[in-house]
N, C-alpha and C. Protein backbone atom coordinates (compact mmCIF):
# COMPACT_ATOMS: atom_id res chain seq x y z
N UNK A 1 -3.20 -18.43 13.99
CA UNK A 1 -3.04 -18.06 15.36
C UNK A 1 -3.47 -16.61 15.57
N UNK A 2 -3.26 -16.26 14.44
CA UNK A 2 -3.64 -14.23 14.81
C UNK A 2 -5.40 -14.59 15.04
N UNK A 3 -5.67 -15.10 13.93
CA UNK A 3 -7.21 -15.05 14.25
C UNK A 3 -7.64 -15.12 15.33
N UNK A 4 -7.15 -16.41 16.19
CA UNK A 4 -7.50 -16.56 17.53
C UNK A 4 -6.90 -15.91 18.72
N UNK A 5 -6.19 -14.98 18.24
CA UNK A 5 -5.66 -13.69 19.50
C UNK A 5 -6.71 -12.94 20.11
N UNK A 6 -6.46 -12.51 21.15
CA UNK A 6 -7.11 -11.21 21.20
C UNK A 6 -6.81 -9.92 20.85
N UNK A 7 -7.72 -9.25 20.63
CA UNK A 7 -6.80 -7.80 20.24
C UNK A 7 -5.81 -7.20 21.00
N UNK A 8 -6.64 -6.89 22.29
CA UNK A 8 -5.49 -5.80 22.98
C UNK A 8 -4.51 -6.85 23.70
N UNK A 9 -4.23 -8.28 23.76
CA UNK A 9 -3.69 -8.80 24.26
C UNK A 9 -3.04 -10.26 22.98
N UNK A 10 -1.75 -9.73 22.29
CA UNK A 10 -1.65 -10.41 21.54
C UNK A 10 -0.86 -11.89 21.91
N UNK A 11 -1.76 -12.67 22.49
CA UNK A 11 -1.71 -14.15 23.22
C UNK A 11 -2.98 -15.02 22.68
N UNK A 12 -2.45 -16.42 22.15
CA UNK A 12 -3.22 -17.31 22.14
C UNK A 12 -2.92 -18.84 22.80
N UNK A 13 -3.81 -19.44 22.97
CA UNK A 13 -3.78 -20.12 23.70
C UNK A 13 -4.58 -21.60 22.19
N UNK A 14 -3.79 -22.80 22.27
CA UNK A 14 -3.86 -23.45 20.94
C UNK A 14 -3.19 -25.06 21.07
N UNK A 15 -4.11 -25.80 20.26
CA UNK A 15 -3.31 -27.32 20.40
C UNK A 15 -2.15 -27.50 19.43
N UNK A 16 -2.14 -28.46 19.17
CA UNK A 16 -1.51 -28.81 18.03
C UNK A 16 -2.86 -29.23 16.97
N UNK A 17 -3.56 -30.06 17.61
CA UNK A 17 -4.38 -30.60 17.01
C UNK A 17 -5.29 -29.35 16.51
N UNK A 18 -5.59 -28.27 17.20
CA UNK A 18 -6.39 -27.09 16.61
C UNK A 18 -5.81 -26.66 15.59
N UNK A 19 -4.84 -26.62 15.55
CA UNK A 19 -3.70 -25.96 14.23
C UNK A 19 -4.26 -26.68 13.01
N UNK A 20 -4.30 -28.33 13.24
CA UNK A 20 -4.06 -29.18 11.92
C UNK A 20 -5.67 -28.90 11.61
N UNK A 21 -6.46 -29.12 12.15
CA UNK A 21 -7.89 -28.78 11.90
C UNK A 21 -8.05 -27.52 10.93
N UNK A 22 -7.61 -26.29 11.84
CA UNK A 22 -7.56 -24.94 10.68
C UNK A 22 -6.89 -24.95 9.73
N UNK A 23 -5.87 -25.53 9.69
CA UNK A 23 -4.97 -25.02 8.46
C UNK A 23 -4.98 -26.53 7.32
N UNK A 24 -5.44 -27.74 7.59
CA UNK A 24 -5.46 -28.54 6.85
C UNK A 24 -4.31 -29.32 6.65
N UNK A 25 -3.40 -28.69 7.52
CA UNK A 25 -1.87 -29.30 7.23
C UNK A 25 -1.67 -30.82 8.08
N UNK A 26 -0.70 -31.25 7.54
CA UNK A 26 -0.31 -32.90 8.34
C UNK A 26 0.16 -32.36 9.91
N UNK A 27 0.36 -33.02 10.71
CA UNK A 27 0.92 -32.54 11.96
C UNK A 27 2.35 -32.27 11.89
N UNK A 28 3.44 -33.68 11.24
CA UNK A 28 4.44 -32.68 10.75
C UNK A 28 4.61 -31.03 10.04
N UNK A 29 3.87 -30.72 9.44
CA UNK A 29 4.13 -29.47 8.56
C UNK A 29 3.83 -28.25 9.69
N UNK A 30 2.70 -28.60 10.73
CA UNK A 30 2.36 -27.74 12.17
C UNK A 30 3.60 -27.51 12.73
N UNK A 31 4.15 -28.81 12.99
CA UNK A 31 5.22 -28.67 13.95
C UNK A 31 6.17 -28.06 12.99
N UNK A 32 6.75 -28.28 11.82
CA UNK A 32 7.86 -27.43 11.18
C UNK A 32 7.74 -26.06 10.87
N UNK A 33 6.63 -25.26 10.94
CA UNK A 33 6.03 -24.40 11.33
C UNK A 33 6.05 -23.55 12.68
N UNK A 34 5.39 -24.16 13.39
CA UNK A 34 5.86 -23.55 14.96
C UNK A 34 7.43 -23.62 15.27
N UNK A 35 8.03 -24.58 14.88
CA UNK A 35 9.48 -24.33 15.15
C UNK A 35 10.26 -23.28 14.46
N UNK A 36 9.87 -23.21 13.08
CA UNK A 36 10.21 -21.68 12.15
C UNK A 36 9.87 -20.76 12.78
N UNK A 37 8.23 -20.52 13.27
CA UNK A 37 7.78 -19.22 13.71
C UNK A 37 8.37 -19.23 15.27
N UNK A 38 8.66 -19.86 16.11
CA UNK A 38 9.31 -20.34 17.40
C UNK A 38 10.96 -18.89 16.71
N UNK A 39 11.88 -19.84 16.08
CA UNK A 39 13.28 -19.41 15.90
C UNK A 39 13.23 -18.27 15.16
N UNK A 40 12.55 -18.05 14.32
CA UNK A 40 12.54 -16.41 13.72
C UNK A 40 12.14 -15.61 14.85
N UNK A 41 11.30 -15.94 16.06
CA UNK A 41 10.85 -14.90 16.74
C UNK A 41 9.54 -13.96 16.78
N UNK A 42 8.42 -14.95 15.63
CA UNK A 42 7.68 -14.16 15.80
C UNK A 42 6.21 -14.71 16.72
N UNK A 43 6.80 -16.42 16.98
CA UNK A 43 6.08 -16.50 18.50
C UNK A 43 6.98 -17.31 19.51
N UNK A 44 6.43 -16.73 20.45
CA UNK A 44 7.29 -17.15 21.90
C UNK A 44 6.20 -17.78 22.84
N UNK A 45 7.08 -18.75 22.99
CA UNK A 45 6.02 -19.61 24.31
C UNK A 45 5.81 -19.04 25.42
N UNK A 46 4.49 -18.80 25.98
CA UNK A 46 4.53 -18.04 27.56
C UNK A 46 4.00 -18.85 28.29
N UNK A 47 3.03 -19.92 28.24
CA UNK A 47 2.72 -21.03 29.23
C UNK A 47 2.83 -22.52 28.49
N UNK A 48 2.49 -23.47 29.14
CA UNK A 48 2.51 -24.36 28.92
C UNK A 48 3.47 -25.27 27.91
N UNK A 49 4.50 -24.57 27.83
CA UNK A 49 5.06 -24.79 26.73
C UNK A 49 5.49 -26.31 26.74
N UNK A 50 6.08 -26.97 27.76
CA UNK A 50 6.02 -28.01 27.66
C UNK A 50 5.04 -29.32 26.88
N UNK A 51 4.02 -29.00 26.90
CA UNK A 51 2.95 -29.71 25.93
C UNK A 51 2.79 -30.72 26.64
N UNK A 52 2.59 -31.40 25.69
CA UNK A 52 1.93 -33.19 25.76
C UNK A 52 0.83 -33.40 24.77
N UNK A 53 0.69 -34.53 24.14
CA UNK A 53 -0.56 -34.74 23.55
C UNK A 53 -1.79 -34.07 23.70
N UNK A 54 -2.19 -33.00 23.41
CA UNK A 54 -3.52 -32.42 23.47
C UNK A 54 -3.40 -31.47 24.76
N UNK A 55 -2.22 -30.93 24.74
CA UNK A 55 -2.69 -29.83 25.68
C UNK A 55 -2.04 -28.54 25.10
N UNK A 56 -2.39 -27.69 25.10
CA UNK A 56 -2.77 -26.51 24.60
C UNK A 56 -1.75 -26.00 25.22
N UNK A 57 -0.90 -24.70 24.17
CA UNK A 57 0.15 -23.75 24.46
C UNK A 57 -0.50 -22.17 24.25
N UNK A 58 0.09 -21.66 25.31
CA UNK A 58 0.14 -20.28 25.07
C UNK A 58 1.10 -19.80 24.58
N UNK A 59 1.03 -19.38 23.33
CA UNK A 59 2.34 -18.29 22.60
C UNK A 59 1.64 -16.32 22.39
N UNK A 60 2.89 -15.92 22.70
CA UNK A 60 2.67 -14.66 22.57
C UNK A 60 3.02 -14.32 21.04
N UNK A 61 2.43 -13.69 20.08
CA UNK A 61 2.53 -13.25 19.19
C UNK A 61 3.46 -11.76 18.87
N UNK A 62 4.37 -12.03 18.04
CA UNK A 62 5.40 -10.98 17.83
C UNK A 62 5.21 -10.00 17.06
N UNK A 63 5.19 -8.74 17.04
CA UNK A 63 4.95 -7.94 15.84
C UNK A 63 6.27 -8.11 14.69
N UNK A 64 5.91 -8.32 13.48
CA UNK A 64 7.18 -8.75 11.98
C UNK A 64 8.01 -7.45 11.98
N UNK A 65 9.18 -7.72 12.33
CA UNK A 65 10.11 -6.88 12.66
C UNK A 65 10.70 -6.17 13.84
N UNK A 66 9.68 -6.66 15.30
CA UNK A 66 10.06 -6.10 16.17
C UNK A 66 11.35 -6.87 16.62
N UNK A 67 12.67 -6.20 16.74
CA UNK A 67 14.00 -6.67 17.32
C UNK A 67 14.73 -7.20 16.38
N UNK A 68 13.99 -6.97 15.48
CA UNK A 68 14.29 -7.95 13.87
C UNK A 68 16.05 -6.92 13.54
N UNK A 69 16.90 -7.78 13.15
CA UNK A 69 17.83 -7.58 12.47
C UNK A 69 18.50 -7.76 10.68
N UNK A 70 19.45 -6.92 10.26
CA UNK A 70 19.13 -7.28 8.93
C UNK A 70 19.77 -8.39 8.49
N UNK A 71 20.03 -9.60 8.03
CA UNK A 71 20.40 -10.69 7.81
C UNK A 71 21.93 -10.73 7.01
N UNK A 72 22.97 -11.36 7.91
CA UNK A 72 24.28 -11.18 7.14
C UNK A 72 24.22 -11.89 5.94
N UNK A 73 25.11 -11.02 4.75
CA UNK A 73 25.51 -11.38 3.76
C UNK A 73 25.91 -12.60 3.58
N UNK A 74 25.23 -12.94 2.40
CA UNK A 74 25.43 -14.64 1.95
C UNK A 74 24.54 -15.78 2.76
N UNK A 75 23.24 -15.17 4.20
CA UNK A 75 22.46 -15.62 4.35
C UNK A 75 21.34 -15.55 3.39
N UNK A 76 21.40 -16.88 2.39
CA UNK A 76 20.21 -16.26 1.71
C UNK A 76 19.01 -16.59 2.71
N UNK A 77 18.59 -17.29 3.69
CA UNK A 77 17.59 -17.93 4.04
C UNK A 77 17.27 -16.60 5.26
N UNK A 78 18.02 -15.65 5.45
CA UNK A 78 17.89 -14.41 6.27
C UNK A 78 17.41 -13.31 5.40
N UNK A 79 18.01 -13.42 4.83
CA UNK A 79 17.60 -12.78 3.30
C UNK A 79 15.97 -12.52 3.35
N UNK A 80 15.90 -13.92 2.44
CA UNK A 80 14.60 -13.93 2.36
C UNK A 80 13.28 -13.55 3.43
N UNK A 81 13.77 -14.04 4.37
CA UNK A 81 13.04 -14.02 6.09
C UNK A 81 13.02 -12.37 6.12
N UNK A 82 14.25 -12.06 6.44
CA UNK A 82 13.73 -9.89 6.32
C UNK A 82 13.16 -9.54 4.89
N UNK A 83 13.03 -10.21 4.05
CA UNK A 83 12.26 -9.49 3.13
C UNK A 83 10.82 -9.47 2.89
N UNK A 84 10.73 -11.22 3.67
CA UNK A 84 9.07 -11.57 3.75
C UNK A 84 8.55 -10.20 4.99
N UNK A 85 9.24 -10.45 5.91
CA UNK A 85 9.06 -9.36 6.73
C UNK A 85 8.67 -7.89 6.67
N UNK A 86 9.67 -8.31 5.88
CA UNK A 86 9.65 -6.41 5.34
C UNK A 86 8.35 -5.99 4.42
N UNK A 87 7.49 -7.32 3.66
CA UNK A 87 6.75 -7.37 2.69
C UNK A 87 5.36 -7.06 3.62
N UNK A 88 5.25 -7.85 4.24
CA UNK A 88 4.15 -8.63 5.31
C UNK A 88 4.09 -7.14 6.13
N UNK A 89 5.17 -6.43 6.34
CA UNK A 89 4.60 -5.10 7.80
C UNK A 89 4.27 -4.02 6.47
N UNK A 90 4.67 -4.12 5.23
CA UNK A 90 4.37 -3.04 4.17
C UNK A 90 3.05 -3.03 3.69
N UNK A 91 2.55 -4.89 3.35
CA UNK A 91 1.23 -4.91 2.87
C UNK A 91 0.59 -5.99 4.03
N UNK A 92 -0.62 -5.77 4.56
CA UNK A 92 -1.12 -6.84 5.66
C UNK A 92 -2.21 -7.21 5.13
N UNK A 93 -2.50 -7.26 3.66
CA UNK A 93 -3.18 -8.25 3.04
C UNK A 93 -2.82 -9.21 2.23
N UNK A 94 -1.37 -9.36 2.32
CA UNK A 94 -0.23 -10.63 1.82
C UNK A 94 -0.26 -11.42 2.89
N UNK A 95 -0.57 -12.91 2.86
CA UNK A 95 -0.54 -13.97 3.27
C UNK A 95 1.17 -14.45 3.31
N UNK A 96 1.32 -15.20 4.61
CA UNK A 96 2.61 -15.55 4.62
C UNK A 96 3.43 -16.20 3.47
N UNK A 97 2.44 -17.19 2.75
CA UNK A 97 2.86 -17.76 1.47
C UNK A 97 3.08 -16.69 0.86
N UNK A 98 2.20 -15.77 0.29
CA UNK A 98 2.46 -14.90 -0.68
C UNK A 98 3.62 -14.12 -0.71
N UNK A 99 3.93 -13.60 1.10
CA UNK A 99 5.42 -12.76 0.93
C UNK A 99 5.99 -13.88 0.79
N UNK A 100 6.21 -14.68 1.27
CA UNK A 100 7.49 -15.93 1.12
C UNK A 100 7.71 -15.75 -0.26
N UNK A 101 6.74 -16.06 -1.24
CA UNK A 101 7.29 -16.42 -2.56
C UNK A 101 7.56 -15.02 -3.78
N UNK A 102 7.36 -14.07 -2.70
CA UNK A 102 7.66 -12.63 -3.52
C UNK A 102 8.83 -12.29 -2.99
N UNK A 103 9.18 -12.88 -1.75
CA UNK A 103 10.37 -12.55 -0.96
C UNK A 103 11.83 -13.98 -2.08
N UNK A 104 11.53 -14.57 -2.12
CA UNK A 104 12.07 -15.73 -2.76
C UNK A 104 12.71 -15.06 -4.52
N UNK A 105 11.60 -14.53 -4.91
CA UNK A 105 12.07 -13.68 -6.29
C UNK A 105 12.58 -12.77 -5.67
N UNK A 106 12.94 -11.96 -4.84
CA UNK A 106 12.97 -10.84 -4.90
C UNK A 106 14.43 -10.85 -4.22
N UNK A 107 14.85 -11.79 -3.11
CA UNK A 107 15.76 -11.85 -2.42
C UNK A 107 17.42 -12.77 -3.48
């Protein structure tokens, strides 16, 4: 989705079906995906959110850490989430997998 942002306007506009095309993933794994990146906060629906088969959403893209809080104790799954975070705004040539699974050892 970053790819297809614009710069000075961090909004894209995207199917579902465009997703599975780029990323190779099943359509389940899209959707468990957008709902992660949806509830962590680092995209928010601004049009269309409602959907339907083949129609395209606008999400605004979040900067990793903006409003971000630090995750209560004994959340490990918060845990991990501020640490990928914390990984991802430190190095921005780590791929989300990559902090995930450095965040995973590390958390």
């Amino acid at each position: 989705m970053c790819m297809r942002a614009e710069f000075k306007k961090p909004e894209v506009t995207i199917t579902k079906a465009q997703l599975i095309r780029l990323t190779g993933l099943e359509r389940k794994a899209v959707q468990r995906a957008l709902t992660f990146l949806r509830e962590e906060g680092s995209i928010v629906p601004v049009a269309h959110f409602e959907g339907g088969s083949g129609h395209a959403v606008t999400y605004r893209l979040e900067a990793l850490g903006q409003g971000a809080t630090e995750a209560p104790k004994g959340d490990r799954a918060g845990q991990v989430r501020s640490m990928r975070q914390r990984l991802m705004a430190e190095d921005s040539r780590l791929t989300f997998g990559e902090a995930q699974a450095l965040a995973e050892k590390t958390a």
